[in-house]
C-alpha atoms as a PDB file:
ATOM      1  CA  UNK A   1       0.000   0.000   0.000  1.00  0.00           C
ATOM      2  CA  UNK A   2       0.891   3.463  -0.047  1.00  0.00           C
ATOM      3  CA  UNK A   3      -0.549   6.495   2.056  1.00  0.00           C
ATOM      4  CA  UNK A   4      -0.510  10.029   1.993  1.00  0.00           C
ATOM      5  CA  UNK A   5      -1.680  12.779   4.839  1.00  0.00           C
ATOM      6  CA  UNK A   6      -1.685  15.878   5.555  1.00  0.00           C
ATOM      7  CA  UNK A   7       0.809  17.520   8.873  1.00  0.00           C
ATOM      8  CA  UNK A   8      -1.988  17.115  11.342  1.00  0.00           C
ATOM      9  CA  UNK A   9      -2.912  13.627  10.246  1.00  0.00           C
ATOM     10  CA  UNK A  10      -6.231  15.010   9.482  1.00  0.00           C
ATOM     11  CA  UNK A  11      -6.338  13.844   5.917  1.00  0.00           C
ATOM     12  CA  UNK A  12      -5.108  10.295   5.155  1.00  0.00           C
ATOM     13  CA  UNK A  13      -5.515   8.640   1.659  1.00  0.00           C
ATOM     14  CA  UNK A  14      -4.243   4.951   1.490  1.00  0.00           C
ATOM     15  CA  UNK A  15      -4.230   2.871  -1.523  1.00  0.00           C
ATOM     16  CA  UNK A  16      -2.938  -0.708  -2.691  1.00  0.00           C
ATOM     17  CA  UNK A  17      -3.577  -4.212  -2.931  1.00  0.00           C
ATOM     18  CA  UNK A  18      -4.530  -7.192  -0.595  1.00  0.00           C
ATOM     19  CA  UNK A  19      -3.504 -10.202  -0.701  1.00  0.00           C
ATOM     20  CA  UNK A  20      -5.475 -13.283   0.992  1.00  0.00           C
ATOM     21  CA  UNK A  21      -4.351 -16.511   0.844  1.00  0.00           C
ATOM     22  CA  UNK A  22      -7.743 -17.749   1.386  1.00  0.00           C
ATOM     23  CA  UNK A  23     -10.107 -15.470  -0.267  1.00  0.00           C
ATOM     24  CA  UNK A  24      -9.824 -13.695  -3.497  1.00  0.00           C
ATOM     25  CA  UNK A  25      -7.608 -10.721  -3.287  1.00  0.00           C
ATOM     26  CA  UNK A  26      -8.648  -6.876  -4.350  1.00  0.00           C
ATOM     27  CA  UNK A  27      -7.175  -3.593  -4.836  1.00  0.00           C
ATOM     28  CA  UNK A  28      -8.705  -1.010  -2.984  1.00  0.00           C
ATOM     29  CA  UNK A  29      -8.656   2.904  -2.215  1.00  0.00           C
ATOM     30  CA  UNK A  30      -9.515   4.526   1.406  1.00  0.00           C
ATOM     31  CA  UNK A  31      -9.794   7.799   2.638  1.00  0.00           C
ATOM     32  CA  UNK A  32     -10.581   9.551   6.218  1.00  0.00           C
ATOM     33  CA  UNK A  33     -11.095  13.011   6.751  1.00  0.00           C
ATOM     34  CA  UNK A  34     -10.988  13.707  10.504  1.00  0.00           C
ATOM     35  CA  UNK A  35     -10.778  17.561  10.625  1.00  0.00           C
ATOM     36  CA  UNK A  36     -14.467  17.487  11.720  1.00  0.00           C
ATOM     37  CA  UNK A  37     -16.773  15.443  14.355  1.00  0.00           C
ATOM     38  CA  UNK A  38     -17.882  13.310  12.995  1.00  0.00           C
ATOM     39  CA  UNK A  39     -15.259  11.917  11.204  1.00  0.00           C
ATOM     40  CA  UNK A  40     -16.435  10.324   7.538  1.00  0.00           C
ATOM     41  CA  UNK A  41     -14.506   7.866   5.366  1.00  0.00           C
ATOM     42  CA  UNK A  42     -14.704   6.683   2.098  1.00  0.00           C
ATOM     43  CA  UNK A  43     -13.390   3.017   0.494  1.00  0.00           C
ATOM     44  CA  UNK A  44     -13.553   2.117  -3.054  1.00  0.00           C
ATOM     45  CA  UNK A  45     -12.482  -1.622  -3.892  1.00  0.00           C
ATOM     46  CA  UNK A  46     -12.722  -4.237  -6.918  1.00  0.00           C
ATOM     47  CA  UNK A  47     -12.242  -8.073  -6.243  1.00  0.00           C
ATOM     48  CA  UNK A  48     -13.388 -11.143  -7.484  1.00  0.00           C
ATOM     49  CA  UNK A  49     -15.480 -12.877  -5.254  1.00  0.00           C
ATOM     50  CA  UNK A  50     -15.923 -17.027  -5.159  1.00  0.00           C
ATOM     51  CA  UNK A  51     -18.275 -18.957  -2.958  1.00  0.00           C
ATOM     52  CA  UNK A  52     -19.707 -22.377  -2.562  1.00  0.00           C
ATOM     53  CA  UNK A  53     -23.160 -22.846  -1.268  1.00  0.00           C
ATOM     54  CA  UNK A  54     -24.800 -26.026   0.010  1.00  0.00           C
ATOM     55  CA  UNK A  55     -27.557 -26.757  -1.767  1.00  0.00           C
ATOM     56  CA  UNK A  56     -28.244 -29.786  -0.159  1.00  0.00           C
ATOM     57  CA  UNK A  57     -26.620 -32.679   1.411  1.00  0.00           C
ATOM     58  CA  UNK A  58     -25.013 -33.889  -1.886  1.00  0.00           C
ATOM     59  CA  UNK A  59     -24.507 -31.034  -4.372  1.00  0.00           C
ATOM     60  CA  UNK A  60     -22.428 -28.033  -3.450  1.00  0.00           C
ATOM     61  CA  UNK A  61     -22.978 -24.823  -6.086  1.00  0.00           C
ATOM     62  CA  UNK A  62     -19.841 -22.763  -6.682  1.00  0.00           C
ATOM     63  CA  UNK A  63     -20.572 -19.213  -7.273  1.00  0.00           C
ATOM     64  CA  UNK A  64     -18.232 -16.513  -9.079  1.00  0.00           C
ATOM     65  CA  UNK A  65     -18.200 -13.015  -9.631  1.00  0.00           C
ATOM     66  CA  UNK A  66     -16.515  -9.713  -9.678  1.00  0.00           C
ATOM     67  CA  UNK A  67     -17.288  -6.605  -7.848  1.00  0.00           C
ATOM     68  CA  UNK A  68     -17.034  -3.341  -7.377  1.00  0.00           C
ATOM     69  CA  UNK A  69     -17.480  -2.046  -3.827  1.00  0.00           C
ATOM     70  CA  UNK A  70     -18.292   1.622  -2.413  1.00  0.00           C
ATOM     71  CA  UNK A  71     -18.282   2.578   1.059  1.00  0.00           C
ATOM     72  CA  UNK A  72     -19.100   5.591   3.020  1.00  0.00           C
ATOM     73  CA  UNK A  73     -18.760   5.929   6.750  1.00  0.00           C
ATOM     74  CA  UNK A  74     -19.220   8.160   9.472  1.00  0.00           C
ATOM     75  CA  UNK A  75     -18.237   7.515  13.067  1.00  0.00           C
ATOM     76  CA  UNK A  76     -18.937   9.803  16.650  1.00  0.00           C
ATOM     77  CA  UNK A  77     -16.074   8.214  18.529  1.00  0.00           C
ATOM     78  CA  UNK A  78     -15.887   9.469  22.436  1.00  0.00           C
ATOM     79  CA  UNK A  79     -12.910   8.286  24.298  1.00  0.00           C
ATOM     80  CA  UNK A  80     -12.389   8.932  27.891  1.00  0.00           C
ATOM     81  CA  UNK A  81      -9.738   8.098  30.465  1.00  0.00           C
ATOM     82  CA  UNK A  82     -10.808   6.887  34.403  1.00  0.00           C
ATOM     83  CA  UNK A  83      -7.431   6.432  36.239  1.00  0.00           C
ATOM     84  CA  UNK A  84      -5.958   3.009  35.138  1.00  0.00           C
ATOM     85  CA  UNK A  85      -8.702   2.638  32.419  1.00  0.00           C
ATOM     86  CA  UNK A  86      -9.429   3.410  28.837  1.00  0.00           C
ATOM     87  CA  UNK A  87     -13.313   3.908  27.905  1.00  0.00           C
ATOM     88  CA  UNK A  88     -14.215   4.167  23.708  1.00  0.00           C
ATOM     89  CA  UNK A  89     -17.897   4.397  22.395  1.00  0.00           C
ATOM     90  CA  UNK A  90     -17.473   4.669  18.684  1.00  0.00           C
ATOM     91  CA  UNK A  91     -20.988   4.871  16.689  1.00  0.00           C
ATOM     92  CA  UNK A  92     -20.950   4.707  13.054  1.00  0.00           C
ATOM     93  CA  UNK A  93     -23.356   4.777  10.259  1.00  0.00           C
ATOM     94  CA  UNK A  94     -22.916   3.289   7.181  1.00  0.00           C
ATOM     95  CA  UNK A  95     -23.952   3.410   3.467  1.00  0.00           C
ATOM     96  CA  UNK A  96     -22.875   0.859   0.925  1.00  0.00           C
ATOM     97  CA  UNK A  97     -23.248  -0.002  -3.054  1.00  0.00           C
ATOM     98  CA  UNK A  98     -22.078  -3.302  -4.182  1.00  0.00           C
ATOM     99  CA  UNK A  99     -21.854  -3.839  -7.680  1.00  0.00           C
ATOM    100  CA  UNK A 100     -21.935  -7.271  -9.209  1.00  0.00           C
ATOM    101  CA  UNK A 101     -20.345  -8.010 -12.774  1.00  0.00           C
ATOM    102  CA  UNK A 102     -18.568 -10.328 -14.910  1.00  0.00           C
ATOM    103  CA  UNK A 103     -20.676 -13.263 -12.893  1.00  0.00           C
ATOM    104  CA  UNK A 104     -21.263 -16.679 -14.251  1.00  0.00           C
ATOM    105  CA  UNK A 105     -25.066 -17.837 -15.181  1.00  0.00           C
ATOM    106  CA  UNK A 106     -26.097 -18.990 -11.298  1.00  0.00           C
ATOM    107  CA  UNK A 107     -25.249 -15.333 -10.000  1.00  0.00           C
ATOM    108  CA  UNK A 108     -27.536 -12.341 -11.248  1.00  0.00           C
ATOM    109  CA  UNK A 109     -25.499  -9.079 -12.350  1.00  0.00           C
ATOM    110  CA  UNK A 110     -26.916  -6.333 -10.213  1.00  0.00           C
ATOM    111  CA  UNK A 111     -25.926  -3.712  -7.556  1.00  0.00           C
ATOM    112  CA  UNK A 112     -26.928  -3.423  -4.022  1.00  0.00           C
ATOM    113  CA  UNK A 113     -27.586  -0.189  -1.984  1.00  0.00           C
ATOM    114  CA  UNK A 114     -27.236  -1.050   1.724  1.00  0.00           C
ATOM    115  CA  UNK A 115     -27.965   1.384   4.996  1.00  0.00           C
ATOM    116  CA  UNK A 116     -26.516   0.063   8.635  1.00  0.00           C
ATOM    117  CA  UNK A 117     -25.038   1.244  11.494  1.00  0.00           C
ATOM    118  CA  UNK A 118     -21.784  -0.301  14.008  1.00  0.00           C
ATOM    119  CA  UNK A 119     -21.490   0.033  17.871  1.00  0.00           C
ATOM    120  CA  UNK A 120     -18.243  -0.313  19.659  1.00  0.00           C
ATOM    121  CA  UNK A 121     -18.009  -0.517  23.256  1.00  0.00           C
ATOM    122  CA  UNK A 122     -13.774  -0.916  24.971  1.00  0.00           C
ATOM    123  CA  UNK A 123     -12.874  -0.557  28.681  1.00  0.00           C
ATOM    124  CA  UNK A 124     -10.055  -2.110  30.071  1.00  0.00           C
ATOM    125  CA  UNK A 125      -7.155  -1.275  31.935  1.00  0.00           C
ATOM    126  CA  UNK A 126      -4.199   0.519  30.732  1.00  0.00           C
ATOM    127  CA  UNK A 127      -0.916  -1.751  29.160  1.00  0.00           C
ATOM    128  CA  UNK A 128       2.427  -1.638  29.896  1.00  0.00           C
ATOM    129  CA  UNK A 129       4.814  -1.717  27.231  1.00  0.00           C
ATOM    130  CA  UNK A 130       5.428  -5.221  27.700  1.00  0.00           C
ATOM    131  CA  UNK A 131       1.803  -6.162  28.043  1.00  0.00           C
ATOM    132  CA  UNK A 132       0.579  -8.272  25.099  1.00  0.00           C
ATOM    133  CA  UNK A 133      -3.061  -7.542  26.170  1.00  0.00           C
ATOM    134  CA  UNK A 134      -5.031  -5.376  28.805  1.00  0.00           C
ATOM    135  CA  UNK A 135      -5.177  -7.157  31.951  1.00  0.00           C
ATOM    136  CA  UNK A 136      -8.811  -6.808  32.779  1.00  0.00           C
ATOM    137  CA  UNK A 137     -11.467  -4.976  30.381  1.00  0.00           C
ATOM    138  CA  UNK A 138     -13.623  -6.044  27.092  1.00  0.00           C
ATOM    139  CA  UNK A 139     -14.424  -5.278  23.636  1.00  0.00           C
ATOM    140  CA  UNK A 140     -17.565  -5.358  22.282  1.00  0.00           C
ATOM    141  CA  UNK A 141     -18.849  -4.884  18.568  1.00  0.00           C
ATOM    142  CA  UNK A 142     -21.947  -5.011  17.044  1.00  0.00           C
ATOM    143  CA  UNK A 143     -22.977  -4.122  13.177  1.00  0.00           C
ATOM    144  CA  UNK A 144     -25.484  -4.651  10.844  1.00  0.00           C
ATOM    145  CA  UNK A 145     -26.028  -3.690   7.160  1.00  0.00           C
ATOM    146  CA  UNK A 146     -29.558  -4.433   5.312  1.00  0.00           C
ATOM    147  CA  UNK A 147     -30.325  -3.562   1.608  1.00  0.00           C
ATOM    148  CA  UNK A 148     -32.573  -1.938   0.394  1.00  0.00           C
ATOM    149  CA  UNK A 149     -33.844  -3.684  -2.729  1.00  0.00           C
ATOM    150  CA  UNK A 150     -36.665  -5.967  -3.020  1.00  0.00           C
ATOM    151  CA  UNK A 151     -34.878  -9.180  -2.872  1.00  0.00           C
ATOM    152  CA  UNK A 152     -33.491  -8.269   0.632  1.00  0.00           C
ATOM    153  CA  UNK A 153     -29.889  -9.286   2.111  1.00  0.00           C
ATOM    154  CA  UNK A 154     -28.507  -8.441   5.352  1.00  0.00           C
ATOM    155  CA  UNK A 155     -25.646  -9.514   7.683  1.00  0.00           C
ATOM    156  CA  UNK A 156     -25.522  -9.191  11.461  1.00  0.00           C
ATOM    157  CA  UNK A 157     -22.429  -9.495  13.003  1.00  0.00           C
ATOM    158  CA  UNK A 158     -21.225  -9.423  16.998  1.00  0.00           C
ATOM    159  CA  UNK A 159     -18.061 -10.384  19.075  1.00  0.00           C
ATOM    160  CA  UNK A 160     -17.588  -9.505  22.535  1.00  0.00           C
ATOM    161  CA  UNK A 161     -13.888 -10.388  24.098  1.00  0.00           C
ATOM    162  CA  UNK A 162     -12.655 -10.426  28.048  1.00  0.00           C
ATOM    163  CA  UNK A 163      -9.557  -9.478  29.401  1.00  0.00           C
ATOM    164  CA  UNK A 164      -8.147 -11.469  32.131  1.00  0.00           C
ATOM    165  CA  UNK A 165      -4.731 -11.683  34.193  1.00  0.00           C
ATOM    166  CA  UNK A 166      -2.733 -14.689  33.186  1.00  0.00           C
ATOM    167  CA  UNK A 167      -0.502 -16.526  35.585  1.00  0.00           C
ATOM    168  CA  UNK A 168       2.443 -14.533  35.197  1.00  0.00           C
ATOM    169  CA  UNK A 169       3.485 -10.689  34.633  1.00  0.00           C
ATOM    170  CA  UNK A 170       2.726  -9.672  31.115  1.00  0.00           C
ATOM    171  CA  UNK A 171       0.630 -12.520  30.546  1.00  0.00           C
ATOM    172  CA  UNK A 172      -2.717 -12.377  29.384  1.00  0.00           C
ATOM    173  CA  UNK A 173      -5.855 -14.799  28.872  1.00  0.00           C
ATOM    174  CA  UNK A 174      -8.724 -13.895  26.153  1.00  0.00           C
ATOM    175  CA  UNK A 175     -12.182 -15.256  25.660  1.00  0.00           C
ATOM    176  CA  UNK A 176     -13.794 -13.870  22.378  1.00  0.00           C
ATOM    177  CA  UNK A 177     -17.337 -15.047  21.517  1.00  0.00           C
ATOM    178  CA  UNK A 178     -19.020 -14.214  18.130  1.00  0.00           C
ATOM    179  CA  UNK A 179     -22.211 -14.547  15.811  1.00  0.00           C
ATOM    180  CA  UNK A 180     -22.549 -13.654  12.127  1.00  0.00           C
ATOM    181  CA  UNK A 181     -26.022 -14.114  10.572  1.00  0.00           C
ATOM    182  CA  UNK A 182     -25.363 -13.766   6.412  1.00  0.00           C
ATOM    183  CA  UNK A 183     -27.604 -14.396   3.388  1.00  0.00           C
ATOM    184  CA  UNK A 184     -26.100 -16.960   0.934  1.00  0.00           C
ATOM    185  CA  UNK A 185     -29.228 -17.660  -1.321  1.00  0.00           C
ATOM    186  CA  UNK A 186     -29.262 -14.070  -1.907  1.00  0.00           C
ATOM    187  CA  UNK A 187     -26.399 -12.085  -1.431  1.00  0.00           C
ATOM    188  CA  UNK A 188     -23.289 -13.029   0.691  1.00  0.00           C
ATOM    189  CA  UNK A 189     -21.229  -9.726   2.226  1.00  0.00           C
ATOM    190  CA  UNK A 190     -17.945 -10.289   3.182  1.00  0.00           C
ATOM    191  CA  UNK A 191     -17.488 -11.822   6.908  1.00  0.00           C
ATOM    192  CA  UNK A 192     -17.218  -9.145   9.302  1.00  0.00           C
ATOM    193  CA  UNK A 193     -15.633 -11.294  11.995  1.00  0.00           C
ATOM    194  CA  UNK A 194     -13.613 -14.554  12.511  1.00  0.00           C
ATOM    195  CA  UNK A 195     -14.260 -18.039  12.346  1.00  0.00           C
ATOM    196  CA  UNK A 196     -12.719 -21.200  13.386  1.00  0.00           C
ATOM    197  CA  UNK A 197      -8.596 -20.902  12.699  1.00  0.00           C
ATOM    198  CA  UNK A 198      -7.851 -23.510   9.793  1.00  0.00           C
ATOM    199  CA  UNK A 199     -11.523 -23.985   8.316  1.00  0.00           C
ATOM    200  CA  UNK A 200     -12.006 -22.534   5.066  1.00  0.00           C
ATOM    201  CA  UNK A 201     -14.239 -21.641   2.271  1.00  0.00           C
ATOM    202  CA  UNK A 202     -17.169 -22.071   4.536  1.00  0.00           C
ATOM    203  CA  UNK A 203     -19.732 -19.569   3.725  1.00  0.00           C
ATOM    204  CA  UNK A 204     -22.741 -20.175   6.393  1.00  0.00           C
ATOM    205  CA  UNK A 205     -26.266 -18.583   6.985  1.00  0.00           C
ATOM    206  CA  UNK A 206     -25.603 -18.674  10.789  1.00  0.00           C
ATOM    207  CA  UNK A 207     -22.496 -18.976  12.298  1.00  0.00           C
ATOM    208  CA  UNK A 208     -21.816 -18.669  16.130  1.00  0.00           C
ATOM    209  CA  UNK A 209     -17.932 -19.588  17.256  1.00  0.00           C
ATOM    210  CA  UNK A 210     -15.704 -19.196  20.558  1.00  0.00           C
ATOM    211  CA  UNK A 211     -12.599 -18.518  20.916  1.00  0.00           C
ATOM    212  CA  UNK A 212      -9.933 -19.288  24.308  1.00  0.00           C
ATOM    213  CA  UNK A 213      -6.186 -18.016  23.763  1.00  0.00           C
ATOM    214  CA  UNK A 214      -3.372 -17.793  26.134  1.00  0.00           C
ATOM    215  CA  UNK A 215      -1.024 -14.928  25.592  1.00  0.00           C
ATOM    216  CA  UNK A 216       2.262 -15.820  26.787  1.00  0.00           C
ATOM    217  CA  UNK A 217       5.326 -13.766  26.708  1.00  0.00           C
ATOM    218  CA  UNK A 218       8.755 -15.734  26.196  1.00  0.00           C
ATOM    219  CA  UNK A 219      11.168 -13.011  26.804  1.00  0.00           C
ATOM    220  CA  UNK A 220      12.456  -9.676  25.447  1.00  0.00           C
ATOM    221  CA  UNK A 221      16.178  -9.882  23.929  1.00  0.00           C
ATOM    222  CA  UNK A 222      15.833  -6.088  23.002  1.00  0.00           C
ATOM    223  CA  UNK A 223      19.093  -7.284  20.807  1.00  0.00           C
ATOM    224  CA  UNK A 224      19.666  -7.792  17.134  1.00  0.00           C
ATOM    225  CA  UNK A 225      21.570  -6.234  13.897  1.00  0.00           C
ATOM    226  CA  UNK A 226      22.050  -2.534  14.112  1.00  0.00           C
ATOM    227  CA  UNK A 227      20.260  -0.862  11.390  1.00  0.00           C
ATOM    228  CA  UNK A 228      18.611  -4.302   9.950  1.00  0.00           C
ATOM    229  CA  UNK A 229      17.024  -5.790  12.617  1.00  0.00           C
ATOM    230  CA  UNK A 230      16.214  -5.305  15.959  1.00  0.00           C
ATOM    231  CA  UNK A 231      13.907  -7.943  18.265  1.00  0.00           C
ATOM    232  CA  UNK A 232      11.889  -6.474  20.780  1.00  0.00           C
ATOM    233  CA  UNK A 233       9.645  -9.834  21.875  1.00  0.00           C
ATOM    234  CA  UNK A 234       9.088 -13.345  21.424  1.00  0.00           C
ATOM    235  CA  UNK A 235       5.976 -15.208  22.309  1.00  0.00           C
ATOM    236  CA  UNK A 236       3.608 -17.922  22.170  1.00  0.00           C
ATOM    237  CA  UNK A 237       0.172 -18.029  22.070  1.00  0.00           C
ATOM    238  CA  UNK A 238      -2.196 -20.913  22.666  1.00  0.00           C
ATOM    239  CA  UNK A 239      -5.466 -21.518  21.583  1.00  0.00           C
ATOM    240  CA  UNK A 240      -8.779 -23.677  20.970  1.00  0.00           C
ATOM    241  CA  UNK A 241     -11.219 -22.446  18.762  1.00  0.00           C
ATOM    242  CA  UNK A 242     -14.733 -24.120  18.502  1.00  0.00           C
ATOM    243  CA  UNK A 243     -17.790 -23.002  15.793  1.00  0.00           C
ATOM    244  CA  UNK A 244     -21.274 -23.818  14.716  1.00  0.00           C
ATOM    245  CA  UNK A 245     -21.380 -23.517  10.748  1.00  0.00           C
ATOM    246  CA  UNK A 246     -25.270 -23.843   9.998  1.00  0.00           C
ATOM    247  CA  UNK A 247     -25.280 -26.363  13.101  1.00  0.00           C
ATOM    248  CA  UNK A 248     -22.476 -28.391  12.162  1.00  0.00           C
ATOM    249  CA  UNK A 249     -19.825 -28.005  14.242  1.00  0.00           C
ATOM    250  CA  UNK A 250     -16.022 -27.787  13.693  1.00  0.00           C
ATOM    251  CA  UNK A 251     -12.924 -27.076  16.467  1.00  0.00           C
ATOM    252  CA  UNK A 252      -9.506 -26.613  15.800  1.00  0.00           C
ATOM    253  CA  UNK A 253      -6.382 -26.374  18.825  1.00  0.00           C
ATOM    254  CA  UNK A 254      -3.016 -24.823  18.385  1.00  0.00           C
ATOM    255  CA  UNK A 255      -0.495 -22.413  18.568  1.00  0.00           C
ATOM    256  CA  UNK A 256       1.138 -19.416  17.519  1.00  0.00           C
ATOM    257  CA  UNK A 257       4.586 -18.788  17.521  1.00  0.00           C
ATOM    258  CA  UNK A 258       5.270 -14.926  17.174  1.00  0.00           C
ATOM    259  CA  UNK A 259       8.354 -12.467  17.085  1.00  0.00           C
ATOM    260  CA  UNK A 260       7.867  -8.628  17.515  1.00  0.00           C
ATOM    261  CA  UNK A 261      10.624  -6.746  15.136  1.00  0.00           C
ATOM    262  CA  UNK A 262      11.757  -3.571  13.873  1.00  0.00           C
ATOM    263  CA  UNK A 263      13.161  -3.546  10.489  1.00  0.00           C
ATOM    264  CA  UNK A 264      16.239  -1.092   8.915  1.00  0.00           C
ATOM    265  CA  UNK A 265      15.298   1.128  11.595  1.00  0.00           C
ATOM    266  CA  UNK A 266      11.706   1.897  11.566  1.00  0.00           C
ATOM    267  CA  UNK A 267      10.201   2.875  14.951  1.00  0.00           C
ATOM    268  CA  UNK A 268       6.495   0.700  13.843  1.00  0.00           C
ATOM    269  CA  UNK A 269       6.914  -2.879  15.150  1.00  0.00           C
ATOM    270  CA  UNK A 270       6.132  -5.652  13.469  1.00  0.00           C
ATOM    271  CA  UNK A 271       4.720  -8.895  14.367  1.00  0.00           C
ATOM    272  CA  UNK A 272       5.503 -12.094  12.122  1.00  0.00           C
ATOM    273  CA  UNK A 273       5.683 -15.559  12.617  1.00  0.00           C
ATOM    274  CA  UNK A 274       3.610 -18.707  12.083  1.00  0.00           C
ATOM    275  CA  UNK A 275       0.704 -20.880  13.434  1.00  0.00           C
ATOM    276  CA  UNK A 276       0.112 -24.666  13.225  1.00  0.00           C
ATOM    277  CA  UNK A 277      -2.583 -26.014  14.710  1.00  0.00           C
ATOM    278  CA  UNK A 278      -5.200 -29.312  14.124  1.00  0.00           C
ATOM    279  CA  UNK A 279      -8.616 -29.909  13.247  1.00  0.00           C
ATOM    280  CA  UNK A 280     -10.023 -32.909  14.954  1.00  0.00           C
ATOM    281  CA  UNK A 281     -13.228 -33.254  12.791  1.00  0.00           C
ATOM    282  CA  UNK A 282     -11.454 -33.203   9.997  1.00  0.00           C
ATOM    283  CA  UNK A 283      -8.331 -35.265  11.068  1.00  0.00           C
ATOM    284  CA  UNK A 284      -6.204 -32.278   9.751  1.00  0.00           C
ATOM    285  CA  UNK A 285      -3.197 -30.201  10.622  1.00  0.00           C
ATOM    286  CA  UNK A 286      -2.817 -26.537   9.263  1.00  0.00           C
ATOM    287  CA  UNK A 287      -0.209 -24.196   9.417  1.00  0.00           C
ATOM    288  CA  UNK A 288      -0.124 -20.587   8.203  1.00  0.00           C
ATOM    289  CA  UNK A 289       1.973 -17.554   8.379  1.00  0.00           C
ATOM    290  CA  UNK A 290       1.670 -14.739  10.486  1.00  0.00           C
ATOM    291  CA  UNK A 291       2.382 -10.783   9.425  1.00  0.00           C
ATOM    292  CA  UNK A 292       0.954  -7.891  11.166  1.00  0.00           C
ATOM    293  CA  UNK A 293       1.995  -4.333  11.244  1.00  0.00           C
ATOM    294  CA  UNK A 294       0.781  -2.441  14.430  1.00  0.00           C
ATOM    295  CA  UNK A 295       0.045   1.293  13.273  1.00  0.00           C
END
């Protein structure tokens, strides 16, 4: 990607392309103006899109299309400090047009106009630099985006996640649950939240999933290469994952092995590394990389 902004950071334009290794990829354009209250955001993007839907226990219909995405947002965050702890409402209110094209014969070229709104609730308690995660606190999200054509789509979507103290200093235990209701037979919007770690091109109606991780701390070399590389953390993280895809239900266990660096000398850390993990329903292991740039 690349990004532009103004001094104040009032005025950021970022542009570029994803890449997902399991869904198709897309190039995409964002903007966020922030000079006023509220603060309104704009995101064009173009991707192919391909899904499978079950149509019933023995055929499975692969659908394929292109399309072009608009977005516009506008959020009324509030943000308030209470000695040790951080408190963020953040409403936003969203309008949408999807634009389907290029689609093969079982998927009908059209565009959607969508209205919906977000609510994000945080409090938790103020991190230390070493802290992987708040000690105490939660998150929680809710959004929902309907359309507003005849042959109606919507998706709800909703995670809440807990802060607690692990058994050491700096560790950290998280408990995230989450629901996504989505409309395959008419229109499927792209998943809002995550679901079970190594299941893929799943595309359910209802989904409700829980997720248990461990965030455990290794130790800090704060050593490395001067001006290449520099290692701030190492760490592991634990987990068991557990979801109900339209009622059929799929787990996976693991871990993730994680390094925190800066690179040729940049002050923005960066966490890479890899997960492997197993799928017991599926007699399956799965590993996967890890990249994440904390701005």
């Amino acid at each position: 990607s690349i990004m532009s902004q103004n001094l104040l950071s009032s005025s950021v334009l970022e542009a570029g392309f994803l890449y997902n290794i399991h869904e198709k990829n897309k190039l995409y354009a964002h903007y966020t103006y922030s000079g006023f209250y509220p603060i309104f955001e704009t995101t064009i993007n173009y991707r192919p899109r391909k899904i499978n839907r079950d149509l019933d226990s023995n055929i499975v219909q692969y659908l394929n299309w292109d399309e072009v995405n608009f977005e516009q947002k506008i959020s009324l965050p509030f943000t308030w400090v209470n000695r040790n702890m951080y408190n963020n409402i953040n409403l936003a209110f969203y309008y949408t047009l999807n634009n389907i094209i290029n689609a093969d014969r079982s998927v009908r070229q059209t565009t959607y106009n969508s209205l919906g709104y977000q609510a994000t609730f945080t409090h938790h308690t103020a991190m230390a630099q070493n802290d992987m995660f708040p000690r105490w606190g939660f998150i929680a999200d809710f959004k929902w985006l309907n359309t507003l054509t005849s042959d109606n789509a919507h998706i709800f979507a909703s995670s809440a996640r807990v802060f607690f103290p692990g058994f050491a200093r700096n560790h950290s235990f998280t408990l995230t649950a989450s629901t996504q209701l989505n409309t395959p037979e008419t229109y499927y919007f792209p998943n809002e939240i995550d679901f079970v770690r190594g299941i893929y091109n799943m595309y359910p109606k209802e989904f409700y999933g829980l997720l248990a991780s461990y965030h455990l701390p290794l130790f800090y070399p704060d050593s490395g290469i001067p001006g290449y590389l520099y290692i701030t953390r190492l760490a592991t993280r634990p987990f068991y994952n557990v979801g109900s895809y339209d009622k059929n239900i799929y787990s996976s266990f693991g871990t993730d092995m994680e390094a925190r660096v800066h690179i040729l000398g940049m002050t923005v850390p960066i966490d890479t590394g890899f997960r492997i993990g197993y799928i017991p329903e599926k007699e399956d292991w799965f590993a996967s990389f890890i990249f994440n740039i904390d701005l």
